[in-house]
Protein backbone atom coordinates (compact mmCIF):
# COMPACT_ATOMS: atom_id res chain seq x y z
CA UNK A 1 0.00 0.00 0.00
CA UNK A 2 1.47 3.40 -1.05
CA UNK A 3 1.54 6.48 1.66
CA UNK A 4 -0.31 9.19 0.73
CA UNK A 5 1.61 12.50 0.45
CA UNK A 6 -0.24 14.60 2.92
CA UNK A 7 0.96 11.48 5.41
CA UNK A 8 4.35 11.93 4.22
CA UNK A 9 4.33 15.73 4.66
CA UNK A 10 3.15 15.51 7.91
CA UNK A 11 5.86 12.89 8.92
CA UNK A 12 8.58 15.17 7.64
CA UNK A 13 7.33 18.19 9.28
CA UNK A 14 6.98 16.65 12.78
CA UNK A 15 10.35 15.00 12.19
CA UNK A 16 11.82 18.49 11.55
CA UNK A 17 10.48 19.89 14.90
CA UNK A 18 11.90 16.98 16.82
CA UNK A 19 15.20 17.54 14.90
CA UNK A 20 15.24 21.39 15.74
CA UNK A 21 14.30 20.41 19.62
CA UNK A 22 17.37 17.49 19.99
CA UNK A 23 19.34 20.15 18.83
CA UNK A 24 18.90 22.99 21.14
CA UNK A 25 18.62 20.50 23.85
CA UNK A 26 22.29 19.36 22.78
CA UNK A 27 23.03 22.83 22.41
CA UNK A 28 21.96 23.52 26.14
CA UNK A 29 23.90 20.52 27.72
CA UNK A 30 27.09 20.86 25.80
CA UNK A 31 29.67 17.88 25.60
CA UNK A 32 28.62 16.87 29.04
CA UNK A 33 25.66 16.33 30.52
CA UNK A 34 24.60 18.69 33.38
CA UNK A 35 21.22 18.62 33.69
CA UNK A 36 19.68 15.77 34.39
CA UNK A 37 16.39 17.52 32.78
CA UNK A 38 17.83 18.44 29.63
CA UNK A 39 19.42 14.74 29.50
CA UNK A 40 15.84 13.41 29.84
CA UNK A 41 14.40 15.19 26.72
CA UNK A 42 17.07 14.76 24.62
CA UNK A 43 16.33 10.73 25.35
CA UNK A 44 12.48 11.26 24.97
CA UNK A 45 12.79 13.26 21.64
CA UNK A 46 14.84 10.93 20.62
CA UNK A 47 12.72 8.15 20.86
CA UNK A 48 9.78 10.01 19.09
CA UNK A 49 11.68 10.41 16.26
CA UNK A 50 12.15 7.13 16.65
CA UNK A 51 8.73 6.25 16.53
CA UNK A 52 7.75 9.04 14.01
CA UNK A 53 10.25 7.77 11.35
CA UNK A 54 9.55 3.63 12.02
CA UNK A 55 6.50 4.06 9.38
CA UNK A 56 5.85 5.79 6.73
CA UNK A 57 2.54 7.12 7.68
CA UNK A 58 1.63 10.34 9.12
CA UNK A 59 2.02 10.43 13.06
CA UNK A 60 -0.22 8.97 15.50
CA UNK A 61 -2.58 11.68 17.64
CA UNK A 62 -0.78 10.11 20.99
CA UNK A 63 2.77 10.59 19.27
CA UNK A 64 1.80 14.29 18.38
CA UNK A 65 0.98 14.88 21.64
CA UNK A 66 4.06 13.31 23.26
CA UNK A 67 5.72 15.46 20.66
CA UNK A 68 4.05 18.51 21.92
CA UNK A 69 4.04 17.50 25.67
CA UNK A 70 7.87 17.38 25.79
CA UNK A 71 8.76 20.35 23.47
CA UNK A 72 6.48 22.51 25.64
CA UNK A 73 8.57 20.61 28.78
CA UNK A 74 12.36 21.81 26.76
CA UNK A 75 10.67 25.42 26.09
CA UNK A 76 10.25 25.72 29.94
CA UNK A 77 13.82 24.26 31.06
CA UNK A 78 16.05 26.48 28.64
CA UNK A 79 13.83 29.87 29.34
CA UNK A 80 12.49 29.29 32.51
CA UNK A 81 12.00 33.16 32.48
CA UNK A 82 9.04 32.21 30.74
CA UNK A 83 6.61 29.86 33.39
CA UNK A 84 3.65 31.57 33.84
């Protein structure tokens, strides 16, 4: 069975935010890692793009929300200037 496009596309873009996320959170850590936190993401993004690129179908609604859970969770460790 062929993937449709629009599945594709939306693949490819989620993978792109993950990709954009493990790097600033290898960014943050530097060659060793510090914080425990930012250690933590980097191994849960990691294994969502895992997950995202194991088929080639668009992402699950529980992946996108893992996705979105834990770049919301890296957004609040590197500015945490920003909590509300």
């Amino acid at each position: 069975m062929k993937t449709p496009a629009a599945e594709l596309v939306a693949q490819h873009a989620l993978s792109l935010r993950v990709c954009e996320a493990l790097r600033r959170a290898a960014e943050a850590r530097g060659p060793k890692p510090k914080d425990e936190t930012l250690a933590r993401l980097h191994r849960q993004l990691t294994q969502l793009l895992d997950a995202i690129e194991d088929v080639d179908a668009s992402p699950t609604p529980a992946v996108r929300a893992a996705v979105d859970e834990t770049l919301a969770e890296l957004a609040a460790a590197l500015h945490p200037e920003l909590k509300p």
